[in-house]
Protein backbone atom coordinates (compact mmCIF):
# COMPACT_ATOMS: atom_id res chain seq x y z
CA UNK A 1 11.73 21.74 -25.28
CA UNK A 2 11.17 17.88 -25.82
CA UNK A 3 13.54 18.06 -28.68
CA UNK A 4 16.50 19.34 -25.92
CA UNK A 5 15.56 16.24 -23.79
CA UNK A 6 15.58 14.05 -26.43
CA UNK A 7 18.93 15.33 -27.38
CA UNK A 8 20.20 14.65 -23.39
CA UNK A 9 18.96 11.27 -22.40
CA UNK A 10 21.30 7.89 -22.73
CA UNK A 11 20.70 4.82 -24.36
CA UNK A 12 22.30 1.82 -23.76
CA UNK A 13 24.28 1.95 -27.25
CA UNK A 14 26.09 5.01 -25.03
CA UNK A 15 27.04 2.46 -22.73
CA UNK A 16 30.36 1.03 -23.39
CA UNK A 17 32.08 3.44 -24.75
CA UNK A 18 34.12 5.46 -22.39
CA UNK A 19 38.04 5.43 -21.65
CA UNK A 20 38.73 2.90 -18.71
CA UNK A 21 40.05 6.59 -16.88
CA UNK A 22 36.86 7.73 -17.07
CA UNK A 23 34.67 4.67 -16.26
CA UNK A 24 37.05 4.67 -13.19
CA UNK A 25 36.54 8.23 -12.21
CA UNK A 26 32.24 7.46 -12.26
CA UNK A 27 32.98 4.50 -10.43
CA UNK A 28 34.97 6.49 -7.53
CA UNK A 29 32.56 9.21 -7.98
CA UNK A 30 29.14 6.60 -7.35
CA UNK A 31 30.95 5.05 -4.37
CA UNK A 32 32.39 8.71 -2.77
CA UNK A 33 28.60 9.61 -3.36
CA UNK A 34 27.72 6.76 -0.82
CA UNK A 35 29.90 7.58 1.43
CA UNK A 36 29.66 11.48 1.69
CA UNK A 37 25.43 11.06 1.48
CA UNK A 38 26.12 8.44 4.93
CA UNK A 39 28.50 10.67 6.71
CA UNK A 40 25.96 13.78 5.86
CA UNK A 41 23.14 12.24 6.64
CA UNK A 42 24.07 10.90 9.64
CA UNK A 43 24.43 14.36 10.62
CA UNK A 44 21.22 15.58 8.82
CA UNK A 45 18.72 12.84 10.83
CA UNK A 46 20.74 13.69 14.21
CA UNK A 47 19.98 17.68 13.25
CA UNK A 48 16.14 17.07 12.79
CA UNK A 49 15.19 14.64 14.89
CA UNK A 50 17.16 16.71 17.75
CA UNK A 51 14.81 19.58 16.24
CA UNK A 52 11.99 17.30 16.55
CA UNK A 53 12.15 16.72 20.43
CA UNK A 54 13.34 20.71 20.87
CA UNK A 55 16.88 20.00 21.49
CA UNK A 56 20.43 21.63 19.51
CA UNK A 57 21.46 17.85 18.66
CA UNK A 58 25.43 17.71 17.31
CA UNK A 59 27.03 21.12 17.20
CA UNK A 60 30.30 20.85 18.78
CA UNK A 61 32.41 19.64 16.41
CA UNK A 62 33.13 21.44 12.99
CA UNK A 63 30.74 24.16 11.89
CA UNK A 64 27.36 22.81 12.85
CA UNK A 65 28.68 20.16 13.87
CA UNK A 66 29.29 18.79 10.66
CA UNK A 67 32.80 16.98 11.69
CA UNK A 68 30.57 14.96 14.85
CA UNK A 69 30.00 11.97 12.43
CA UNK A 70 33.32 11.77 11.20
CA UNK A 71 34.84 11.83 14.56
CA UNK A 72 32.85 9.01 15.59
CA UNK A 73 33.87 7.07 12.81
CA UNK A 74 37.26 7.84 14.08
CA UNK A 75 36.16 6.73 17.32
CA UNK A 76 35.07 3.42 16.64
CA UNK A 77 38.04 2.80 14.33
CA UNK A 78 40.54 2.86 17.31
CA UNK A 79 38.23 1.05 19.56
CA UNK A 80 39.05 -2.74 21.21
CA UNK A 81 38.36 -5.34 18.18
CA UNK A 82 36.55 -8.08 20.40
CA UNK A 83 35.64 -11.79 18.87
CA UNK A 84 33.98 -13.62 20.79
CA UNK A 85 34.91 -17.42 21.64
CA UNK A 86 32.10 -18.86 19.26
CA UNK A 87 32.20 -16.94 16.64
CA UNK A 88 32.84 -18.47 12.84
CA UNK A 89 36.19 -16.24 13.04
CA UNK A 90 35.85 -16.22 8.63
CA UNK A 91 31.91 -15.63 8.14
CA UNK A 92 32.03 -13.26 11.42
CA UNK A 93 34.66 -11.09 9.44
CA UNK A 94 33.24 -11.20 6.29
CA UNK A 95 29.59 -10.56 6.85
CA UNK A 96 29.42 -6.73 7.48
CA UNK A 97 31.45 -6.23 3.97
CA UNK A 98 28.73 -7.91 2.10
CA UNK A 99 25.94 -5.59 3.31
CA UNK A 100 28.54 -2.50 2.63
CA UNK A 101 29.15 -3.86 -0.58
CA UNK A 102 25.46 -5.14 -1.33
CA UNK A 103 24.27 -1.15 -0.37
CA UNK A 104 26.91 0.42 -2.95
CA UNK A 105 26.39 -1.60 -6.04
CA UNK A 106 23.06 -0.53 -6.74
CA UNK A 107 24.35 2.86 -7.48
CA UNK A 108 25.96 1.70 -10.64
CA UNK A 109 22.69 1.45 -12.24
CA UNK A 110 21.37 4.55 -11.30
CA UNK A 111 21.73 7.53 -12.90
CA UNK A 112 23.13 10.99 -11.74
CA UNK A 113 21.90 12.74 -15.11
CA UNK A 114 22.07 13.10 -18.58
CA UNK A 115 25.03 13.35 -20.93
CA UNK A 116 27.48 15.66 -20.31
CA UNK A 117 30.80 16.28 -21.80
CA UNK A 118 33.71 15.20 -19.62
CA UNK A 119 37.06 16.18 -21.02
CA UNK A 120 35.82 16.19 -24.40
CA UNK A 121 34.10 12.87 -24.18
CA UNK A 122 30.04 12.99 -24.58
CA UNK A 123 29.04 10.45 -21.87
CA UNK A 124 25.92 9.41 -19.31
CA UNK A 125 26.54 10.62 -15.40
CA UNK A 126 25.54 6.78 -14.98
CA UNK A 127 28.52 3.97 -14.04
CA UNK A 128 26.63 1.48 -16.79
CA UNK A 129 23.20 0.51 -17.71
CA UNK A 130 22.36 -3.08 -18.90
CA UNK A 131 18.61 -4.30 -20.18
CA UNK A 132 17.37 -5.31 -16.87
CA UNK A 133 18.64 -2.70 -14.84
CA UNK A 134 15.70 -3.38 -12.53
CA UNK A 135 16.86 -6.94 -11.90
CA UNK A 136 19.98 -5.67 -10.92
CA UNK A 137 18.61 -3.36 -8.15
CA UNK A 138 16.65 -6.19 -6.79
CA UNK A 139 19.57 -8.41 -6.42
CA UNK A 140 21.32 -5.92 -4.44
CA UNK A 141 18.71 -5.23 -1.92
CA UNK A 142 17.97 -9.05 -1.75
CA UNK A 143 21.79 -9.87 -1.36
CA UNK A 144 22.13 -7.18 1.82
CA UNK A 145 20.14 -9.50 3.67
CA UNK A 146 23.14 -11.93 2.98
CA UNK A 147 25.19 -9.83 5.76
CA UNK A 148 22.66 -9.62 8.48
CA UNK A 149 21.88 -13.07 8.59
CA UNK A 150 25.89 -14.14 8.51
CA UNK A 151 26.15 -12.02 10.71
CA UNK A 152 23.84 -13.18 13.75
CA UNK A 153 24.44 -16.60 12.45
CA UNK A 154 28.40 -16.26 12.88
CA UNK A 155 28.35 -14.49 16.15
CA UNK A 156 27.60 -17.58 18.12
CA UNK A 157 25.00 -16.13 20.58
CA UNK A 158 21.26 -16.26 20.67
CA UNK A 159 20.05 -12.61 20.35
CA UNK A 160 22.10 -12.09 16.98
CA UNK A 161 20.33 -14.96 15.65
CA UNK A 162 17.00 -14.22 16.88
CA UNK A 163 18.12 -10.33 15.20
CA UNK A 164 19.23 -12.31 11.71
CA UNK A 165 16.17 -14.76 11.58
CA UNK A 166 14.51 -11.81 11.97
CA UNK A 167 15.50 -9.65 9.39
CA UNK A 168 15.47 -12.79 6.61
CA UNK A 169 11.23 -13.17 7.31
CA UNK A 170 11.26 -9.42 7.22
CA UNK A 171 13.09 -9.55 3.29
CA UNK A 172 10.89 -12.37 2.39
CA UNK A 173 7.47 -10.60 3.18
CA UNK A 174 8.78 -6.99 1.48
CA UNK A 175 10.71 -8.00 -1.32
CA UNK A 176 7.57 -9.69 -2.57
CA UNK A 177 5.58 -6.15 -2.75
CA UNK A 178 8.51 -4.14 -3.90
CA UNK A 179 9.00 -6.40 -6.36
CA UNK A 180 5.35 -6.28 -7.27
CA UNK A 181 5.86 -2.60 -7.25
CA UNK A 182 8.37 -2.40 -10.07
CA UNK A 183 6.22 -4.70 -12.21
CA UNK A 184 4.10 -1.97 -12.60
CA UNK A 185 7.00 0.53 -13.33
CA UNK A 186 8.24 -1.97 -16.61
CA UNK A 187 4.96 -2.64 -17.48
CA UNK A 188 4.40 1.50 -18.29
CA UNK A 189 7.93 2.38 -18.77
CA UNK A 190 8.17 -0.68 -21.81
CA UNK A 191 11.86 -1.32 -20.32
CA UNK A 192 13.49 -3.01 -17.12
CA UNK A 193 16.62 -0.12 -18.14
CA UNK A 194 16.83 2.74 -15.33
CA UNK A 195 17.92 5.30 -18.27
CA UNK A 196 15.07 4.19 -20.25
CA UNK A 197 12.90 4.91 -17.25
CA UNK A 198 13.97 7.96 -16.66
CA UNK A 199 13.57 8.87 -20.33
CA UNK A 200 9.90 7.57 -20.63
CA UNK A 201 9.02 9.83 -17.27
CA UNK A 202 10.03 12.63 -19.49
CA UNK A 203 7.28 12.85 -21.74
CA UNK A 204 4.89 15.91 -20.05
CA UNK A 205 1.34 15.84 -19.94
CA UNK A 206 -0.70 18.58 -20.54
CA UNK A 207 -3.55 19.30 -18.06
CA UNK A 208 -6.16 21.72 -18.03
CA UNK A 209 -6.87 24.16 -15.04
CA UNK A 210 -9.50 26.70 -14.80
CA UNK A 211 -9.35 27.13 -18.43
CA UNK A 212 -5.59 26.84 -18.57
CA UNK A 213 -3.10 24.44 -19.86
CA UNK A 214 0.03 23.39 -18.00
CA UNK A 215 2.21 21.01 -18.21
CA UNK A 216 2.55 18.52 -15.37
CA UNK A 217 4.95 15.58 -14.98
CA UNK A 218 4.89 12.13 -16.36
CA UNK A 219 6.37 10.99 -13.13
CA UNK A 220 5.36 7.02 -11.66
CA UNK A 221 4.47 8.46 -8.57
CA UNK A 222 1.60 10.29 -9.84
CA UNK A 223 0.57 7.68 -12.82
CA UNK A 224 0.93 4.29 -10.61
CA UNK A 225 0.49 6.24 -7.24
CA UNK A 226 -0.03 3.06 -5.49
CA UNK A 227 2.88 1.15 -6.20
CA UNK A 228 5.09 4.28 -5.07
CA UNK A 229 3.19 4.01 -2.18
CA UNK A 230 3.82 0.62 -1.42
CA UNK A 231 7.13 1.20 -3.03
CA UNK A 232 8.49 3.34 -0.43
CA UNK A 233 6.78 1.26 2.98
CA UNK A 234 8.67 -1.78 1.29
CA UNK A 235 11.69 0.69 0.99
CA UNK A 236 11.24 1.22 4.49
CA UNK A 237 11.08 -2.13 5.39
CA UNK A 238 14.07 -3.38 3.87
CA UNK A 239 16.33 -0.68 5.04
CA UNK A 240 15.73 -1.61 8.72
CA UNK A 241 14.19 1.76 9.36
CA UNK A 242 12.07 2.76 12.39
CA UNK A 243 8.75 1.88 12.55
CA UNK A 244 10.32 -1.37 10.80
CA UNK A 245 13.44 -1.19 12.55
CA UNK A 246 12.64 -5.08 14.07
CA UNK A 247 16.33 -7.04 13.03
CA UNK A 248 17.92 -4.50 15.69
CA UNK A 249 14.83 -3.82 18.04
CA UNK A 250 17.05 -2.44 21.32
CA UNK A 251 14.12 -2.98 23.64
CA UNK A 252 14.21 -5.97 22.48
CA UNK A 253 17.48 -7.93 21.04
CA UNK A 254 20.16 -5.35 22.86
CA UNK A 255 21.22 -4.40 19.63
CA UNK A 256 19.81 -7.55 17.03
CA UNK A 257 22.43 -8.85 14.55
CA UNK A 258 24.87 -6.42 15.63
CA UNK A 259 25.33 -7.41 19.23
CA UNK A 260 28.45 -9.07 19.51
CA UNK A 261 30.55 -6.76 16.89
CA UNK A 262 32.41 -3.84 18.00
CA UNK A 263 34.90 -1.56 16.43
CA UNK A 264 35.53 -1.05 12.81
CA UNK A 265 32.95 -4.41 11.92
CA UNK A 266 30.18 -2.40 13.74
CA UNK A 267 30.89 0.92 12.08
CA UNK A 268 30.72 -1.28 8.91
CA UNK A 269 27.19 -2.56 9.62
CA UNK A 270 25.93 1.52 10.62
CA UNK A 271 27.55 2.55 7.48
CA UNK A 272 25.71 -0.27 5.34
CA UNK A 273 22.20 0.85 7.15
CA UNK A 274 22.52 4.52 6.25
CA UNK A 275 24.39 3.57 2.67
CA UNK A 276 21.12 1.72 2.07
CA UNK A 277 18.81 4.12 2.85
CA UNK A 278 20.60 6.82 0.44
CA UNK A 279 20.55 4.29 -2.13
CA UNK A 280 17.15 3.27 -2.19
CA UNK A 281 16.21 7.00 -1.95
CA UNK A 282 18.11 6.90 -4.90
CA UNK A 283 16.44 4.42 -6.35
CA UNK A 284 13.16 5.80 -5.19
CA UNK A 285 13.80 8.88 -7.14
CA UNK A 286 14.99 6.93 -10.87
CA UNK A 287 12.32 4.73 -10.66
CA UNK A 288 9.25 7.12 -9.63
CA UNK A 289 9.99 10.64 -9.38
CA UNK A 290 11.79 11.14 -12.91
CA UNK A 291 14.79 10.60 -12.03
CA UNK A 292 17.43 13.74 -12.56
CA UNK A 293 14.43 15.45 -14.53
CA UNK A 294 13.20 19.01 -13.11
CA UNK A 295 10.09 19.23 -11.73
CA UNK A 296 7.88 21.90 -12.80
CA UNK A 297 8.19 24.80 -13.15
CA UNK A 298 11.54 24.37 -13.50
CA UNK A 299 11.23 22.57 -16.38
CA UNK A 300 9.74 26.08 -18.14
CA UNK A 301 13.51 27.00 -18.39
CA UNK A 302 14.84 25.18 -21.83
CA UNK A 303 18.15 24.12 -20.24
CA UNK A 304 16.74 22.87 -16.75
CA UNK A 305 17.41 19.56 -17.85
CA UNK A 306 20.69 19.82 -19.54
CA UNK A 307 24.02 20.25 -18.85
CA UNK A 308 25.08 19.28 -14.90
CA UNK A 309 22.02 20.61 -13.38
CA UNK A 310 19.89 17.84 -13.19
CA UNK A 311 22.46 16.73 -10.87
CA UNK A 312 21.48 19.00 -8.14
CA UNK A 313 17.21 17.97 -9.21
CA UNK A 314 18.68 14.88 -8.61
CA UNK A 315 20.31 15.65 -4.81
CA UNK A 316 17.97 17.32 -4.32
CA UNK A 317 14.74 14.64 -4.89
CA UNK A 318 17.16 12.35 -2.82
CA UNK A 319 17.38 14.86 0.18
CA UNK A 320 13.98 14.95 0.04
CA UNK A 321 13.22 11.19 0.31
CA UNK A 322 15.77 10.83 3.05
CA UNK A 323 14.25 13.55 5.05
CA UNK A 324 11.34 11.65 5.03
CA UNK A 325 12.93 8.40 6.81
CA UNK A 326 14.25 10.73 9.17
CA UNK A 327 10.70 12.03 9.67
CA UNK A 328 9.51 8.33 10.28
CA UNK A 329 12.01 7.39 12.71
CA UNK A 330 11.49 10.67 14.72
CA UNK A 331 7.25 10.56 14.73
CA UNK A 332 6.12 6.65 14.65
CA UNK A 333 6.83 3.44 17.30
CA UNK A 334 8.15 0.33 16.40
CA UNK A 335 4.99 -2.06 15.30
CA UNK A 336 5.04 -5.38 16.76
CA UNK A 337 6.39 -8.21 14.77
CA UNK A 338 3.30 -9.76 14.21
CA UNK A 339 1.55 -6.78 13.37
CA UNK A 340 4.51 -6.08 10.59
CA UNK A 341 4.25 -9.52 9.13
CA UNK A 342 0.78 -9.19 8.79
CA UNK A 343 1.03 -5.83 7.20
CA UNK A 344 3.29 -7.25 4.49
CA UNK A 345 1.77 -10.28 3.30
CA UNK A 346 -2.58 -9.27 4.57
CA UNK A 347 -2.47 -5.54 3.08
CA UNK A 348 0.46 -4.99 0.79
CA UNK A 349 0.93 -8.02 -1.00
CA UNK A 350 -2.94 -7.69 -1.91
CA UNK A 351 -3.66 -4.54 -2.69
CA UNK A 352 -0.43 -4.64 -5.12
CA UNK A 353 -1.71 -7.76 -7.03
CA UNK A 354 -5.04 -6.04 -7.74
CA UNK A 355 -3.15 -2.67 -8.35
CA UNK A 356 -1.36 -4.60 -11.19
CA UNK A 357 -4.93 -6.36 -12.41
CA UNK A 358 -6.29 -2.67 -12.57
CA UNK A 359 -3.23 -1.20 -14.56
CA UNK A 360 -3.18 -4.19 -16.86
CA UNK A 361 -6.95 -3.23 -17.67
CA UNK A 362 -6.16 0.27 -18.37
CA UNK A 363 -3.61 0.11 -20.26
CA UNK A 364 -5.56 -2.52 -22.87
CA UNK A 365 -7.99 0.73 -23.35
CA UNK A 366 -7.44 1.57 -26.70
CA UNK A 367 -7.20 5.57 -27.59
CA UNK A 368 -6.77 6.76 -23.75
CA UNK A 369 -3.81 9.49 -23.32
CA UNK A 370 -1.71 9.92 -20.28
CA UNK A 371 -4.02 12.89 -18.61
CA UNK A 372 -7.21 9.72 -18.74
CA UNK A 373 -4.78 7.01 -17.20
CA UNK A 374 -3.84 9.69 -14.40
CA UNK A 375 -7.20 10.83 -14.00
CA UNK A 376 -8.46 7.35 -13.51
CA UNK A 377 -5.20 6.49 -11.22
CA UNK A 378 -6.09 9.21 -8.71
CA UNK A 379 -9.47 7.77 -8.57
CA UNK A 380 -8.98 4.16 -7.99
CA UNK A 381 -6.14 5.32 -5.04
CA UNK A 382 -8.71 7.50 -4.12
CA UNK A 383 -11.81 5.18 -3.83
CA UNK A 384 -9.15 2.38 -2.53
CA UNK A 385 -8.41 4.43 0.34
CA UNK A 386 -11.50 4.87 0.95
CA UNK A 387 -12.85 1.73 0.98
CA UNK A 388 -9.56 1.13 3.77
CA UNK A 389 -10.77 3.46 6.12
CA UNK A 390 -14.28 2.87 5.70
CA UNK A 391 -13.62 -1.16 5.69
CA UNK A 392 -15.78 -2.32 8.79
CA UNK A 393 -12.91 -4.00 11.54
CA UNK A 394 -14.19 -6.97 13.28
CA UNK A 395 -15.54 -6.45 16.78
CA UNK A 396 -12.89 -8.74 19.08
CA UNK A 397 -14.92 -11.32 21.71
CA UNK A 398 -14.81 -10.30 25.35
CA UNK A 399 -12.13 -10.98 26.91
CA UNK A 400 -13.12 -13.71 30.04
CA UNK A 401 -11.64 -12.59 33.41
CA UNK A 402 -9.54 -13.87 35.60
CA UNK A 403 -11.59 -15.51 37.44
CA UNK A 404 -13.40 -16.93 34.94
CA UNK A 405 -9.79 -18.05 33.34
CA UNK A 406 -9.47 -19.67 36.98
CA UNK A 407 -12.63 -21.69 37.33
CA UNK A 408 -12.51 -22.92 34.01
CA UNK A 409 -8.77 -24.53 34.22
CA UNK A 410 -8.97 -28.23 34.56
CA UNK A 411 -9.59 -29.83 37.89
CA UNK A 412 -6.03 -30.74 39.13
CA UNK A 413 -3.96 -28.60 36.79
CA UNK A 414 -1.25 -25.87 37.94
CA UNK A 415 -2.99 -22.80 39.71
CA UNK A 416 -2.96 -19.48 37.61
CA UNK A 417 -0.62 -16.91 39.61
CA UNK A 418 -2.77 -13.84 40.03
CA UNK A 419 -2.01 -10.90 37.64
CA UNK A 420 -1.09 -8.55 40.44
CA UNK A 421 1.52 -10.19 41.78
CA UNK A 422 4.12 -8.29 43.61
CA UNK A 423 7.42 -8.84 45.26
CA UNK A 424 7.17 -9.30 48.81
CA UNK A 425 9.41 -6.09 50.96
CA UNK A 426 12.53 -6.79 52.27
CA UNK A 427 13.09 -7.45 55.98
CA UNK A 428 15.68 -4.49 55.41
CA UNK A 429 13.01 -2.35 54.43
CA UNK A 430 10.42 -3.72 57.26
CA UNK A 431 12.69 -2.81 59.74
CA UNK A 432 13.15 0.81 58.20
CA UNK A 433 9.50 1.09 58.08
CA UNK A 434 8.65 0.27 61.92
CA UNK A 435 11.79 2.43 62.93
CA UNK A 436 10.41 5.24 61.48
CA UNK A 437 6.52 4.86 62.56
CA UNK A 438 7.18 6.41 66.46
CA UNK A 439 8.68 9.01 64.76
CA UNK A 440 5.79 9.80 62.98
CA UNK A 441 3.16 9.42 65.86
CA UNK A 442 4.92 11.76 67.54
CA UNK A 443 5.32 14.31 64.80
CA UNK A 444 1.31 13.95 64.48
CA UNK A 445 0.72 13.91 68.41
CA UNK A 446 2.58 17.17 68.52
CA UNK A 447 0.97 19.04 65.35
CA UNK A 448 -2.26 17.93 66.84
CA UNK A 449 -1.96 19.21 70.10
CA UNK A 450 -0.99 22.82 69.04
């Protein structure tokens, strides 16, 4: 069986190779992907968050409601174009194209599945795969960023900046632990190439259960189960994504970066958020979850991973991953931004730096397999999640009250309003008030007496 998937999986001499007809039909293929997986799942997160809160959600247009997204696309499309007066008319323009663009690039490194045989020419379901493949994925994400910020910036109005400044300090703190994250993935794969890390999560392990061997995955997410952890929050985090959905808080920026844009420039911004989101799912899956490898048991069929099905293992791990942002947006509220700053740089950041310091000391073990580093990888997550919850919080200091706050102010400063202050009635709503009191001694004179 390892002999088959050592037949199927790419290397970068298969790079380079192809017809310019067929590296054009992968590239229209990668981008149609990004498209289709937006329009889809804007239906999909609609479907199950309406099923969430026990309501039909879209189901109107097209067969369950499958044409709903589309037609709004169509709606914005023909919709009033408005600039306002401010605006840098070029950057303004421009900006919502560079997140669109940002969030499809990255799919050129990742890859669909192995090598298949496309009118007679062997070659990768992958656009192209360089050395630092990684890198390349990290620029992308970091470069979306690019578009937001422009974006506020160009709009000329104070809540789209406050929205852009926001999302920059919100790349900063997780592109430093998702970053951190993938050190850990190079460090065990040997390679910064996404078809060499797909290839090195290949390799099974065997484990024994009650007396019986089975194979079990070499996947990231189960050898360096923290850093898919963080991984995916960071993921979260740079897509935007509710509970981290701060650059476009509605309560509290109307609608963040994207205020002032209407029309086809703000169905350019949705489609960059949900483009995103598929890719890093995407992403997700190459870099931890083997990529367009089977899980088991599928993998006890010889050809699971040859041929075009690891293209649907590959959908299908992608599905999975998106299901799951829908699944945060419908269950958790928005943190506060100071509570999601803190997260990033007081609990993340950390815990991945000593993550790395732990893997760095395992893997300098001479003579331990795969099955020892996992076993001693579920334990440290294990004990370091324990240690989390079991961490003792500091007690806060009472809080003084108000009149304390009051008698303690400086002699000749401002007076404190009190905290109950209300808005005095309306001499409208006086008068209605004593109009209708006779009314109501009567009506209680009269019950009283019978």
């Amino acid at each position: 069986m390892n002999a088959v998937y050592l037949a199927q999986d790419p290397t970068l001499a298969d790079f380079g190779k192809d017809p310019w007809w067929l590296v054009l039909i992968k590239v229209v293929f990668a981008f149609a992907f990004g498209l289709l997986a937006t329009l889809l799942g804007v239906w999909f997160e609609r479907r199950i968050v309406g099923y969430m809160q026990v309501r039909p959600g879209p189901n109107q247009v097209g067969p369950f409601g499958l044409l709903q997204t589309l037609a709004d696309g169509l709606k914005m499309a023909f919709k009033e174009d408005i600039l306002p007066k401010a605006a840098d008319k070029v950057v303004y323009f421009f900006a919502p194209t560079i997140s669109v663009i940002c969030a499809v690039t990255a799919l050129s490194v990742v890859p669909f599945g192995p090598m298949v045989s496309i009118f007679g020419h062997q070659t990768p379901l992958q656009v192209t795969d360089v050395p630092v493949a990684v890198l390349v994925l990290l620029a992308c994400s970091s470069m979306g960023v690019y578009g937001i910020v422009l974006g506020g910036w160009a709009s000329g109005s104070t809540y789209p900046l406050l929205g852009g400044l926001r999302s920059s300090a919100q790349m900063i703190s997780y592109e430093v632990a998702m970053g951190l994250s993938i050190v850990a993935v190079f460090m065990t794969a040997g390679t910064m190439s996404t078809s060499g890390i797909v290839a090195a999560q290949g390799d099974a392990t065997r484990l024994t259960i009650a007396g019986v061997e089975v194979p079990a995955p070499g996947w990231y997410a189960i050898l360096l189960l923290p850093s898919f952890i963080i991984f995916f929050i960071a993921t979260v985090g740079e897509t935007n994504r509710a509970p981290f959905d701060l650059p476009e808080a509605e309560s509290e920026l109307v609608a963040g970066f994207m205020t002032e844009y209407s029309s086809l420039k703000f169905a350019l911004f949705m489609l960059s958020e949900y483009v995103a989101m598929v890719t890093m799912s995407a992403v997700t899956t190459t870099l931890f979850l083997g990529g367009w490898r089977a899980p088991w048991p599928i993998t006890l069929w010889a050809g699971a991973n040859s041929g075009w099905w690891p293209m649907l293992w590959f959908f299908g791990k992608v599905l999975v991953l998106v299901f799951v942002f829908v699944w945060l947006r419908g269950t958790l509220p928005r943190l506060r931004y100071d509570q999601f700053m803190r997260f990033g740089w007081k609990v993340l950041l950390p815990i991945n730096l000593v993550w790395i310091l732990v893997l760095s000391g395992l893997r300098s073990i001479e003579g331990w397999q795969t099955r020892d580093r996992l076993l001693a990888t579920g334990l440290g997550a294990g004990v370091l999640l324990l240690v989390t919850l079991l961490w003792p919080s500091r007690k806060k200091a009472p809080q003084p009250s108000l009149q304390e706050q009051v008698n303690s102010r400086p002699h000749g400063s401002f007076p404190l309003p009190p905290m109950d202050l209300q808005v005095p009635p309306s001499p409208r709503t006086k008068r209605v008030v004593a109009e209708r009191e006779p009314a109501n001694v009567a009506a209680g004179s009269d019950s009283r007496e019978v």
